[in-house]
Each structure stands twice: as C-alpha cells, then as structure tokens.
C-alpha atoms as a PDB file:
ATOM      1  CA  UNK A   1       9.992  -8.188  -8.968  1.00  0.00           C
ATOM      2  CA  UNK A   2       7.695 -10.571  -7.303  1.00  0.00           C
ATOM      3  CA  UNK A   3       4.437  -9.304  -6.035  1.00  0.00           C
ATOM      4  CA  UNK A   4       3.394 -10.946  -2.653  1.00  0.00           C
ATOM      5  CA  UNK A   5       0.194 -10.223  -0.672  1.00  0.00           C
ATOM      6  CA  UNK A   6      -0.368 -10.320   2.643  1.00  0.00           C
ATOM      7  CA  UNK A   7      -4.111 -11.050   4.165  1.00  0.00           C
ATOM      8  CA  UNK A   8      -3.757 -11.518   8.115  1.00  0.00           C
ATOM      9  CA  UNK A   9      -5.566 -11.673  11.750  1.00  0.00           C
ATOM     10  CA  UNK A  10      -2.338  -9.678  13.162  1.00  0.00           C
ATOM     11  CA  UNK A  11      -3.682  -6.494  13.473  1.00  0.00           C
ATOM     12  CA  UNK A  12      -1.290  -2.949  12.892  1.00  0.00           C
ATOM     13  CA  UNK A  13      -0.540  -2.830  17.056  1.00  0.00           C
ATOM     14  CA  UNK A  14       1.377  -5.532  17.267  1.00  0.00           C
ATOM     15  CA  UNK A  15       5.236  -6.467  16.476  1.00  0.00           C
ATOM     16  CA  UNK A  16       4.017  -9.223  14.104  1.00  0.00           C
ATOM     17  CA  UNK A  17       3.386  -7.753  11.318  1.00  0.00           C
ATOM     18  CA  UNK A  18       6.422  -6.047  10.923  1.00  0.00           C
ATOM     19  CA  UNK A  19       8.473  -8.882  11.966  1.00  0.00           C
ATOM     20  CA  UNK A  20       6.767 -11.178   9.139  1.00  0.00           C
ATOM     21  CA  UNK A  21       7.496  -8.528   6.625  1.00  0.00           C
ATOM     22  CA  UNK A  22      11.051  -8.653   7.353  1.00  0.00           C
ATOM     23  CA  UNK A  23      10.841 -11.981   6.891  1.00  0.00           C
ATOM     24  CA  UNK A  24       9.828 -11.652   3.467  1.00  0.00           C
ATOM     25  CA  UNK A  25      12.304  -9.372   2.440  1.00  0.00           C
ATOM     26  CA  UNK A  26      15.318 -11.049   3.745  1.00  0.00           C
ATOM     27  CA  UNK A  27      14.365 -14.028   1.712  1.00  0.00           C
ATOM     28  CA  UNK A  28      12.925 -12.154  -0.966  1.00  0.00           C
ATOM     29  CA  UNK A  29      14.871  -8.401  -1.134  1.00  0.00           C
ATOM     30  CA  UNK A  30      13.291  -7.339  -4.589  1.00  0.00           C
ATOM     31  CA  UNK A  31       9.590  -8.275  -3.214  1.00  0.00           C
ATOM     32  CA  UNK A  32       6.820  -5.843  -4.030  1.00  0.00           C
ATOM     33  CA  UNK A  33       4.555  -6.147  -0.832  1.00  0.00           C
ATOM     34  CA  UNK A  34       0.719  -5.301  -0.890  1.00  0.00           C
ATOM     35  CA  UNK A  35      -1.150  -5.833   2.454  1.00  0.00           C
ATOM     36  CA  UNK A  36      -4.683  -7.140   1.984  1.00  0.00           C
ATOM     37  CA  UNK A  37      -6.138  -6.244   4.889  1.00  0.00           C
ATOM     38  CA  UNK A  38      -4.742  -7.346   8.876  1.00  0.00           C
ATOM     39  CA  UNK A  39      -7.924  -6.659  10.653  1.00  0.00           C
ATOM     40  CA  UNK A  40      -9.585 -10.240   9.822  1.00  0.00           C
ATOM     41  CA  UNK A  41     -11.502 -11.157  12.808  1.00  0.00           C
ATOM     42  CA  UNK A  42      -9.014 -13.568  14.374  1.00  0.00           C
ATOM     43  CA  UNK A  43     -10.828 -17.731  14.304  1.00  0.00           C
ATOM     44  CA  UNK A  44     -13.815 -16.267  12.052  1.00  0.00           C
ATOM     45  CA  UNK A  45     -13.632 -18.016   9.382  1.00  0.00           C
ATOM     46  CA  UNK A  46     -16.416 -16.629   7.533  1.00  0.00           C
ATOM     47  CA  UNK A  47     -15.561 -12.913   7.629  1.00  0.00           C
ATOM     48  CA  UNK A  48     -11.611 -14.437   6.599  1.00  0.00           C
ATOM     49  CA  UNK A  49     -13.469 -16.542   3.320  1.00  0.00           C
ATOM     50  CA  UNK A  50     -15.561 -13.111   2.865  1.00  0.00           C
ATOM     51  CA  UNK A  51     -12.370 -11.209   2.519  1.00  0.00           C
ATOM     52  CA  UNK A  52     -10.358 -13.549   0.228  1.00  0.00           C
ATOM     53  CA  UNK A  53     -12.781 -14.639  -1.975  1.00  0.00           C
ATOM     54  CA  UNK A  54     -13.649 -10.808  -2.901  1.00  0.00           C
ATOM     55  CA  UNK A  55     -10.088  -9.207  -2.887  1.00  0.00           C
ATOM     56  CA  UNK A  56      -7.118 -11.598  -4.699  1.00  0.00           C
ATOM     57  CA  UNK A  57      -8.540 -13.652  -7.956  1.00  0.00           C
ATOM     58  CA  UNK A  58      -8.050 -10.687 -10.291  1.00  0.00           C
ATOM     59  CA  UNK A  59      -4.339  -9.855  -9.557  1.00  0.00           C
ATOM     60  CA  UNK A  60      -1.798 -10.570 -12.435  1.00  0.00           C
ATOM     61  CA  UNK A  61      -0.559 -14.395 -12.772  1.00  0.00           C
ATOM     62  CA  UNK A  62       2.406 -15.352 -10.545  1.00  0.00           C
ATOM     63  CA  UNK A  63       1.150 -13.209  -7.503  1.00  0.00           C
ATOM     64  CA  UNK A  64       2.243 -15.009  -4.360  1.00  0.00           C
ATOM     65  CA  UNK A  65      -0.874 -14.662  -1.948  1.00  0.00           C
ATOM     66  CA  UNK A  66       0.645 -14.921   1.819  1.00  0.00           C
ATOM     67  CA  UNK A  67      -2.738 -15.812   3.805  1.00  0.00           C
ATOM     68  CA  UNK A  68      -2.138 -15.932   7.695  1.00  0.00           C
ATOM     69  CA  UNK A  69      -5.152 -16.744   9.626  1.00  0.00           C
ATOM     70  CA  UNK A  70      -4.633 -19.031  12.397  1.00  0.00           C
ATOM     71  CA  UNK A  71      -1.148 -18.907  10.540  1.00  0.00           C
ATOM     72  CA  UNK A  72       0.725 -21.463  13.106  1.00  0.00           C
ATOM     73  CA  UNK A  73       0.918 -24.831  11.375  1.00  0.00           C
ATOM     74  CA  UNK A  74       1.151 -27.591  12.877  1.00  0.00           C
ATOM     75  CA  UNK A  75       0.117 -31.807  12.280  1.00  0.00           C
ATOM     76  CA  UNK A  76      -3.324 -31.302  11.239  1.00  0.00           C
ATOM     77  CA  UNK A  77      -3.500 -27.822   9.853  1.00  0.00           C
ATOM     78  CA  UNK A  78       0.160 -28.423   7.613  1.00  0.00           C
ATOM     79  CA  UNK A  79       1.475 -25.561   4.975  1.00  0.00           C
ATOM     80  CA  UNK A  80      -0.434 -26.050   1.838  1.00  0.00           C
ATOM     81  CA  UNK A  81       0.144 -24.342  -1.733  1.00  0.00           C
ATOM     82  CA  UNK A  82      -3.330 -23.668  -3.887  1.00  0.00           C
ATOM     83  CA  UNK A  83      -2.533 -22.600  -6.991  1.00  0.00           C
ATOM     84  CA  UNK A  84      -5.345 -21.172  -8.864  1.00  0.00           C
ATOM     85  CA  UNK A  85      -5.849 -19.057 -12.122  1.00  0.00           C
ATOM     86  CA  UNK A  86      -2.607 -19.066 -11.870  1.00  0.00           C
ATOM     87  CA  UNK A  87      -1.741 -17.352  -8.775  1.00  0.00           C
ATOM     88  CA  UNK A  88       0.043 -18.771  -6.288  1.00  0.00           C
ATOM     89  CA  UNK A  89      -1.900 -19.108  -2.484  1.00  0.00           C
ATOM     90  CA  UNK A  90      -0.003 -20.013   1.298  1.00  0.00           C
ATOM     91  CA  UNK A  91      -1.297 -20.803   4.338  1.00  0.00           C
ATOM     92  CA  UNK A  92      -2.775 -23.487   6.455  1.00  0.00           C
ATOM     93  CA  UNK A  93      -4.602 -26.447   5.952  1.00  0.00           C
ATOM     94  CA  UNK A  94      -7.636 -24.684   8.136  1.00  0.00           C
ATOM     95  CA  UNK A  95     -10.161 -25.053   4.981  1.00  0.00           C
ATOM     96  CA  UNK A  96     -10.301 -20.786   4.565  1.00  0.00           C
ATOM     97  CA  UNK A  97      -8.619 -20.840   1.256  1.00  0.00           C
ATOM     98  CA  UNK A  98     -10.464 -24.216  -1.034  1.00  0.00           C
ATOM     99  CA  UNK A  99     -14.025 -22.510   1.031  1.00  0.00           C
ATOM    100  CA  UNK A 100     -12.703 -18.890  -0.368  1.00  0.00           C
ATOM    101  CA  UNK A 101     -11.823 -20.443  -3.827  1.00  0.00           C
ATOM    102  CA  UNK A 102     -14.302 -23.033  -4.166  1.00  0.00           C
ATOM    103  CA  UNK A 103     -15.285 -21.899  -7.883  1.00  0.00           C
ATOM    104  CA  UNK A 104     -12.327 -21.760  -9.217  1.00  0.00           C
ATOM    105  CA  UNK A 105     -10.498 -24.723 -10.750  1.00  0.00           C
ATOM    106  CA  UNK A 106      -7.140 -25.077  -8.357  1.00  0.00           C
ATOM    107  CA  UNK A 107      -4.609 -27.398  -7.677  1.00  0.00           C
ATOM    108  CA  UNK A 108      -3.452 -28.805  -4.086  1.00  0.00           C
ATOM    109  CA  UNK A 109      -0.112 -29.305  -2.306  1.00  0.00           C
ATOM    110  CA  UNK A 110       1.049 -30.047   1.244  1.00  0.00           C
ATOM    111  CA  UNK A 111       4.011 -28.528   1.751  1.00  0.00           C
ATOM    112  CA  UNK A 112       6.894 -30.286   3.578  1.00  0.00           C
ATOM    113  CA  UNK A 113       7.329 -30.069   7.749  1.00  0.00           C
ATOM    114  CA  UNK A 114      10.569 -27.071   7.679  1.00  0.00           C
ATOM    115  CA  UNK A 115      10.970 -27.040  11.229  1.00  0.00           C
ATOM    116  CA  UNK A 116       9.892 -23.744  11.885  1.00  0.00           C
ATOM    117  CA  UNK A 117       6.183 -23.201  12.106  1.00  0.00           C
ATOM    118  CA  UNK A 118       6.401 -19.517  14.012  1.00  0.00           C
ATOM    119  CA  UNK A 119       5.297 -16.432  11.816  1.00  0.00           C
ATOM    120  CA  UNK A 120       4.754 -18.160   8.445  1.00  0.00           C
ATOM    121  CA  UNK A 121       8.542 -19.175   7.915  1.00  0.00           C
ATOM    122  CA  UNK A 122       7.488 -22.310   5.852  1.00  0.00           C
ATOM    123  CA  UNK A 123       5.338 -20.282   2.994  1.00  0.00           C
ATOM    124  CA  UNK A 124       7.892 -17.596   2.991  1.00  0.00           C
ATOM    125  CA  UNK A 125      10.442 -20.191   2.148  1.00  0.00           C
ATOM    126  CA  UNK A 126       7.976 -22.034  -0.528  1.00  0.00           C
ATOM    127  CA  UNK A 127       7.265 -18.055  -1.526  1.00  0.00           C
ATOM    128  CA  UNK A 128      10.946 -17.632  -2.653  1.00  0.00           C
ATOM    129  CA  UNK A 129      11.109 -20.557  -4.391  1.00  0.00           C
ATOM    130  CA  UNK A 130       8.331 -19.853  -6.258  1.00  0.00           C
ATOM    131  CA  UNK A 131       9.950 -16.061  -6.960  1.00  0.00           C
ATOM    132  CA  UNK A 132      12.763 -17.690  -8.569  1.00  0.00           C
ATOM    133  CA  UNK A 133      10.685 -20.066 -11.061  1.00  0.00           C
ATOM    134  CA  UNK A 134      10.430 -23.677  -9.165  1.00  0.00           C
ATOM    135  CA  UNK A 135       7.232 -25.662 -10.019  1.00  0.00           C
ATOM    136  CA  UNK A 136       4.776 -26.422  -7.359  1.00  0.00           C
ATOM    137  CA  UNK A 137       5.221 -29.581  -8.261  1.00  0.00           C
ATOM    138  CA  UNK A 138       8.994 -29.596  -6.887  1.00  0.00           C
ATOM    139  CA  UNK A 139       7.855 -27.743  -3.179  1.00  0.00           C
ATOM    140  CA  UNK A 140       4.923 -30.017  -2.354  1.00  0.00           C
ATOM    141  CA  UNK A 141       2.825 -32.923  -2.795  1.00  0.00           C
ATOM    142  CA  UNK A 142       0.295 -32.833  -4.451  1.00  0.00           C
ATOM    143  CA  UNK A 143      -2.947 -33.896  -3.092  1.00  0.00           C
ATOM    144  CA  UNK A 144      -6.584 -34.522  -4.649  1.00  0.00           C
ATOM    145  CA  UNK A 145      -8.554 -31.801  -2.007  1.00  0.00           C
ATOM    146  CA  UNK A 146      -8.133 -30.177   0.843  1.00  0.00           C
ATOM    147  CA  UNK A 147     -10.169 -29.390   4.079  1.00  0.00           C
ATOM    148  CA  UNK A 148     -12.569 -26.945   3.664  1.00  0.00           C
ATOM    149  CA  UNK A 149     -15.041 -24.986   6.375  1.00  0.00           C
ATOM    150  CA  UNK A 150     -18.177 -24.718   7.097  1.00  0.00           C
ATOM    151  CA  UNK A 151     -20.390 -21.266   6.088  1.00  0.00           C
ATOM    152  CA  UNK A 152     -23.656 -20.449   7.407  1.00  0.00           C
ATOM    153  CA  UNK A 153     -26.248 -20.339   4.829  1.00  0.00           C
ATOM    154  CA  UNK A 154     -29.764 -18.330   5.711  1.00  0.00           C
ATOM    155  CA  UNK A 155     -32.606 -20.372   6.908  1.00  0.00           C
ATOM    156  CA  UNK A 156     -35.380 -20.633   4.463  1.00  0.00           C
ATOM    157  CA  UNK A 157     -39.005 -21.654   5.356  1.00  0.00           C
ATOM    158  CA  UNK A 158     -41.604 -22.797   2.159  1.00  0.00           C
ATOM    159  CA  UNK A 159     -45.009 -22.130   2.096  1.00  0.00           C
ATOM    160  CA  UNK A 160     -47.323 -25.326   2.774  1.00  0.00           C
ATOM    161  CA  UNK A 161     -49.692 -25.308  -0.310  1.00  0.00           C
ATOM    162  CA  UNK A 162     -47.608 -23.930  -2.967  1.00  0.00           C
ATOM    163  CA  UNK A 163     -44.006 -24.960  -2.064  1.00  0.00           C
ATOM    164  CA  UNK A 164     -42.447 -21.618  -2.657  1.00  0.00           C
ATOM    165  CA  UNK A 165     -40.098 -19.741  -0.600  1.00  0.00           C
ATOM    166  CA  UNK A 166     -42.136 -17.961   1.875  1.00  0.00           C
ATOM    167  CA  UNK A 167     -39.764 -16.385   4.001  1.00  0.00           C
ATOM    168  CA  UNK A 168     -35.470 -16.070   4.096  1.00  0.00           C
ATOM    169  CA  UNK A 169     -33.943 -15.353   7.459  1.00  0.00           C
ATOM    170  CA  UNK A 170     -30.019 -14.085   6.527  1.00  0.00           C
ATOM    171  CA  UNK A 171     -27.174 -13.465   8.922  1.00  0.00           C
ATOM    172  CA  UNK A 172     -25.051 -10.512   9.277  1.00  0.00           C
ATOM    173  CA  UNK A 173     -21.497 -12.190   8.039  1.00  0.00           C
ATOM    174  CA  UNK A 174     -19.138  -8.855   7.755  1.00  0.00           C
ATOM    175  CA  UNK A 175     -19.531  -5.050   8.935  1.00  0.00           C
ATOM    176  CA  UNK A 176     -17.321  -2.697   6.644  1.00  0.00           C
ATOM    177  CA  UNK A 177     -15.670   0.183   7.195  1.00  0.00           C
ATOM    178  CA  UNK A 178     -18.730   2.319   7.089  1.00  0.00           C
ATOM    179  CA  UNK A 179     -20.812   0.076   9.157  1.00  0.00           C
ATOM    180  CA  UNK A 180     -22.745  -1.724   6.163  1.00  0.00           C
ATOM    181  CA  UNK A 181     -24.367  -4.969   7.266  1.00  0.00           C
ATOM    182  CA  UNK A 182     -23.132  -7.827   4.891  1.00  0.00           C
ATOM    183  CA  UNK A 183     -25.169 -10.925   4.994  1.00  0.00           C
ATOM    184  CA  UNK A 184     -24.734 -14.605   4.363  1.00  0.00           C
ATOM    185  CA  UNK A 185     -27.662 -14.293   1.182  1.00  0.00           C
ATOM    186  CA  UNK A 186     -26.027 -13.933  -2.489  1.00  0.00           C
ATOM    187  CA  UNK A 187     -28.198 -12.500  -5.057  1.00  0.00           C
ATOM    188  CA  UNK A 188     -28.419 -15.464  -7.615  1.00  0.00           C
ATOM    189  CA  UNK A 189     -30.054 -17.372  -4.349  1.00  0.00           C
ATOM    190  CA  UNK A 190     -32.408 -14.694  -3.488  1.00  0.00           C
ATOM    191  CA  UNK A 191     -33.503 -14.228  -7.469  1.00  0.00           C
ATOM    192  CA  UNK A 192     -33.952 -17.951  -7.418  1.00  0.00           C
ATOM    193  CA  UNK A 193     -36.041 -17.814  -4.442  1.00  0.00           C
ATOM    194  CA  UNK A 194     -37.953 -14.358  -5.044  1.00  0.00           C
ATOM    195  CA  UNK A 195     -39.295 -15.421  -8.307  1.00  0.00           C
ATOM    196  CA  UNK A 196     -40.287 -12.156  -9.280  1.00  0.00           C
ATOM    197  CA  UNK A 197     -42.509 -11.800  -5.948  1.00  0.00           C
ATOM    198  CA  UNK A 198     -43.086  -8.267  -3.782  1.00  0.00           C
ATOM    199  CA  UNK A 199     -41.246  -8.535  -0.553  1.00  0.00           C
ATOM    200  CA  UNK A 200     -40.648  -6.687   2.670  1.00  0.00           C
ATOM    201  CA  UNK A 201     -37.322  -6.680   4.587  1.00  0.00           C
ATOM    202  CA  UNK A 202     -37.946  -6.725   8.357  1.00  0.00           C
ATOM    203  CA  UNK A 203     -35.710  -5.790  11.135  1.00  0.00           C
ATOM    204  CA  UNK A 204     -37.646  -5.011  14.114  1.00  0.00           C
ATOM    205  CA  UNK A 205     -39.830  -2.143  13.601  1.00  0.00           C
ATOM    206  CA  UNK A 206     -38.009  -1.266  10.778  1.00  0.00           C
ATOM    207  CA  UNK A 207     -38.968  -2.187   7.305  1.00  0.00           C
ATOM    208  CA  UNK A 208     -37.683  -1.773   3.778  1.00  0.00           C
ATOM    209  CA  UNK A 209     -39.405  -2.637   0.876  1.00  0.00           C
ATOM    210  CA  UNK A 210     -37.289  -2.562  -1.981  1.00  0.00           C
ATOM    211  CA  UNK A 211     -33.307  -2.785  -3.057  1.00  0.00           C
ATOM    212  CA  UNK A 212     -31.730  -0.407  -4.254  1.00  0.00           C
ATOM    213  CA  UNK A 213     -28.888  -0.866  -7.079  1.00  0.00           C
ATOM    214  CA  UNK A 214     -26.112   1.524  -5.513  1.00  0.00           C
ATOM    215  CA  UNK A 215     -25.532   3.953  -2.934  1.00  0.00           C
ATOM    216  CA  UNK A 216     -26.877   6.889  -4.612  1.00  0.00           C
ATOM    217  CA  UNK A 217     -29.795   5.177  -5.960  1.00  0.00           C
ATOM    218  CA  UNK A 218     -31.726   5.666  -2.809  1.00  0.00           C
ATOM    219  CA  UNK A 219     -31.918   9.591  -4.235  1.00  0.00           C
ATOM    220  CA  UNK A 220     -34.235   8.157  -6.868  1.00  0.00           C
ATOM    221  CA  UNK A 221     -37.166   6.962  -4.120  1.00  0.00           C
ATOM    222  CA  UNK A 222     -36.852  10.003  -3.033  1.00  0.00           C
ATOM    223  CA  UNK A 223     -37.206  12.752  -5.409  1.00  0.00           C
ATOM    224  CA  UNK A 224     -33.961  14.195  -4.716  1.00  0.00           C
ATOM    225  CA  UNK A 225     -34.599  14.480  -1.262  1.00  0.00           C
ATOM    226  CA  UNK A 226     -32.871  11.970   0.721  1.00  0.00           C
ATOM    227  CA  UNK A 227     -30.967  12.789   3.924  1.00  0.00           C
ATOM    228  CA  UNK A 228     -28.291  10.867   5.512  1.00  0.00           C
ATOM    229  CA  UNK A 229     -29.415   8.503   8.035  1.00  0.00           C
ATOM    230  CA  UNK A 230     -32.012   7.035   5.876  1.00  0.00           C
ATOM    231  CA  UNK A 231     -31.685   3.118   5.630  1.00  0.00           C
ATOM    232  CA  UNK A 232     -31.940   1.047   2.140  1.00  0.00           C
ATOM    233  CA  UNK A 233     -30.750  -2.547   1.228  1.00  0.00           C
ATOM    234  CA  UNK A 234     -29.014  -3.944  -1.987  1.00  0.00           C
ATOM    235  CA  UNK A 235     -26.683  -6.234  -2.989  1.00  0.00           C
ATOM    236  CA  UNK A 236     -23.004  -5.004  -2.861  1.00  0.00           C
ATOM    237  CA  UNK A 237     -20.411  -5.306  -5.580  1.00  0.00           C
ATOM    238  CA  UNK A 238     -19.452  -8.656  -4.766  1.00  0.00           C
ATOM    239  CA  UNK A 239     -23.078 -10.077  -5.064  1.00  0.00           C
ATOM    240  CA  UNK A 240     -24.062 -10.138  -0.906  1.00  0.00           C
ATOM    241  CA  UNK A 241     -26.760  -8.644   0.480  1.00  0.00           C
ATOM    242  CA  UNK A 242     -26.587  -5.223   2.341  1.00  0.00           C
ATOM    243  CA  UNK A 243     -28.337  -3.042   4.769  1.00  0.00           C
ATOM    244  CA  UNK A 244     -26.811   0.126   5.142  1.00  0.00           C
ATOM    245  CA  UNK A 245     -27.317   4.020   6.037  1.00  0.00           C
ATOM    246  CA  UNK A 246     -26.890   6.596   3.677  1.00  0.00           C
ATOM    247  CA  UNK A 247     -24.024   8.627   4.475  1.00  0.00           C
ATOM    248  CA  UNK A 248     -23.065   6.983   7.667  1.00  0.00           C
ATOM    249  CA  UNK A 249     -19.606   7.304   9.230  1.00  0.00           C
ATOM    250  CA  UNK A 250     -18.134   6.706  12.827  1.00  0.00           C
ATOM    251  CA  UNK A 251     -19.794   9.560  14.078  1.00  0.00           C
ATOM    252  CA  UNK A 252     -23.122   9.179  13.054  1.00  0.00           C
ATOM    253  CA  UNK A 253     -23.061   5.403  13.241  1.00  0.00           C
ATOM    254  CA  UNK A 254     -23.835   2.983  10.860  1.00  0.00           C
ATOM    255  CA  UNK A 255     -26.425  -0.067  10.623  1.00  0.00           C
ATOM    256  CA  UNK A 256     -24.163  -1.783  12.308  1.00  0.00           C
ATOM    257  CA  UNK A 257     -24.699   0.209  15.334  1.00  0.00           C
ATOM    258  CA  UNK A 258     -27.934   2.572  14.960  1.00  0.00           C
ATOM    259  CA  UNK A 259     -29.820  -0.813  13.740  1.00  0.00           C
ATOM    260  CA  UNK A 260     -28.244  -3.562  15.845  1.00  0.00           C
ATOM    261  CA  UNK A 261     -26.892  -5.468  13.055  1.00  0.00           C
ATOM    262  CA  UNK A 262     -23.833  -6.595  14.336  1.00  0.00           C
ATOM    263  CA  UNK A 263     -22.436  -9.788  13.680  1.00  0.00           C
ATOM    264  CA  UNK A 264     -24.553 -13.310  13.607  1.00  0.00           C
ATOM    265  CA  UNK A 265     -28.019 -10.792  13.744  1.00  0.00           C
ATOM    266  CA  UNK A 266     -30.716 -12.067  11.461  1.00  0.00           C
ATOM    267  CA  UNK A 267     -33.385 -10.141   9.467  1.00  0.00           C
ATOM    268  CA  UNK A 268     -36.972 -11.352   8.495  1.00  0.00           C
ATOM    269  CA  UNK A 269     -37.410 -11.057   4.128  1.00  0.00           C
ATOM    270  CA  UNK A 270     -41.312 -12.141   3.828  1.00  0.00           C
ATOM    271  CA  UNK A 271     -42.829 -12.967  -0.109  1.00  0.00           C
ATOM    272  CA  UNK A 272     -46.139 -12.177  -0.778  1.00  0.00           C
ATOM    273  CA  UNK A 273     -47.913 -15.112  -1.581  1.00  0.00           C
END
C-alpha cells in the first residue's frame, strides 16, 4: 500500500482538492493518503519551504510526497522528481522543494511533457509508476540541480570597534495555528552571533529579555505564577525563533494579532557590548 502525501495552496473550500484526490486513487486504488497541510499561503514561497522542510524527511522510505504549490507546470517550471533519503518528492520546477531540502543529499529529474498539466496529472502518473517499483531513472532525466528560491535572511549590523554582532533584525516568516510568530533567525545563527552576550528582544514598547526553552518554561520566571497573555520568545522545535503568548487561542489573540507580528514584521535583538 503506497503512502502518498499531499502538501498544497488549495485550501478545504474549494473542488480541487477533492478532485486531485480522486485522481490519485483512480491511478493508484490501494493508496494510503495523508494530507500535509492545504492552507500554504498560495505564491509564498517561504512559508511553503517552512512547511516542507519541517513536516516530510522523517516518513518511512518509498513515501511519495505530492507537493502542489503553484502546481500548474508549464515550459519553465516542468514536473521534476527529487528523490531524497529515499523518499520520493513531485512538483514543479519553482525552486520550493531543492530550497526545502537543501541539506539533504538528493537526486534530480525532469520529468517528461504528458500533455496534461491541470491538477498535478503528470506526478500522479510518475506517482504510480513509482508505486509499482520503476526507477527514477526510467520516468525522468536526470539533471545535475535544480532551481532553487530565494529566503530572506535577518539583517545583521556589527559593531565598529570590535566587529561583533551588535544588533539582528529577524522577520516574521510563518504564524501557526495559535498565532506564534515564526521568524527567519535559526538558533545555530543566533548562538554564533550571541557569543554568550546578554540581550534584549525589542518590539515596540515591548521587551523580552530572555528565551525560554518550551512553552511551560515561562512558569519558571515566574514562580508559578504566570497568567495567560504573558509574552516570551524561544526557539521552536524545528530550530526558528518564536514570539508567542502563553495560552493564546482565537479568542484571546495571539502575537500575531495582540503584538502586530504578522507576516514580513521585524523585531530589534540588541547585544550588550
């Protein structure tokens, strides 16, 4: 029973979804089907790289990753197989999925022109080859690389005398379910840069002055006594760094919305010198 994933910009409102499901199982009735996530921010390719690099390498070998963002192929964005760890990925030539798997050794293909480019048909019908044991080798071409995209990195400024990192200014990447502000700074970078120095974490008026190691940790600052609504940053279990609210939800709001971090908003992290 083949395992396929699907990671898409359709949305759950729409006929496509369905429609490119029943796709699948025509060509593949014994497929197990696992959706990903369809709420991808349709042409972001960040927030797509975000999503795929943290959710599919640790599936079982042989998984057949389905990824459709900007999904219709055409001359300059053609089908492409990655296969990687030995998983199997689809999709398009758009540069989300060698940016997504960039450390991971992986092999290319361009798959061949099938003469229907509409809802994925091409990968579906590289998909079932794959289900029933053909090598990549025998679907594609391989090729030596493949496009890749460009990610926002935070600005960093030095200071003049001593050359160290004075000051990081991250972007907001990704807002999660709960509101959690994700930001374009990874914590090997920020180690590298923090050097064991104090810091504060500015956003407006606000300030924070340490990271915390999980939700709950915050309780620690706090002698027990931490409310909901309270604000704390760390880096999340993918290694990006977060600003969030204890105990937020849609009805309280989140730091998304009671701080103003919404997408592309920066924050100020100052060293002491």
């Amino acid at each position: 029973m083949p395992l396929i994933t699907l990671t898409t910009d359709f949305g759950t409102k729409d006929p496509d979804l369905g429609f490119l499901k029943s796709r699948i199982l025509k060509a593949i009735p014994d497929a197990q089907i696992l959706d990903i996530s369809h709420q991808v921010m349709p042409f972001d390719p960040q927030e797509a790289v975000y999503i795929i690099e943290n959710s599919l390498q640790n599936f079982p070998e042989n998984t057949i990753h389905l990824i459709g963002f900007d999904s219709e192929a055409f001359k300059v964005q053609p089908p492409v197989l990655i296969v990687s760890n030995g998983q199997y990925y689809l999709g398009n030539d758009n540069g989300i999925l060698t940016t997504a798997l960039a450390n991971q050794p992986s092999s290319f293909y361009v798959l061949p022109d099938s003469g229907n480019m509409n809802f994925m048909q091409a990968h579906i019908e590289v998909a079932q080859q794959l289900s029933n044991g053909v090598k990549p080798v025998e679907v594609g071409r391989k090729v030596p690389d493949l496009q890749r995209v460009y990610l926002s990195k935070p600005m960093v400024k030095h200071h003049e005398q001593t050359g160290e990192v004075a000051l990081i200014v991250p972007q907001v990447i990704y807002t999660d379910h709960y509101g959690n502000a994700i930001f374009n700074l990874k914590k090997d970078e920020f180690e590298a840069w923090q050097d064991g120095r104090k810091f504060k974490i500015k956003l407006g008026h606000y300030e924070i002055d340490h990271l915390v190691d999980n939700y709950h940790d915050g309780i620690k600052h706090h002698d027990n006594m931490t409310i909901a609504g309270e604000m704390f940053a760390r880096f999340n279990n993918f290694g990006y760094f977060e600003i969030f609210i204890y105990k937020s939800n849609k009805m309280t709001g989140g730091a998304n919305t009671l701080l103003g971090l919404q997408k592309n908003k920066m924050v100020h992290i100052i060293f002491e010198e």
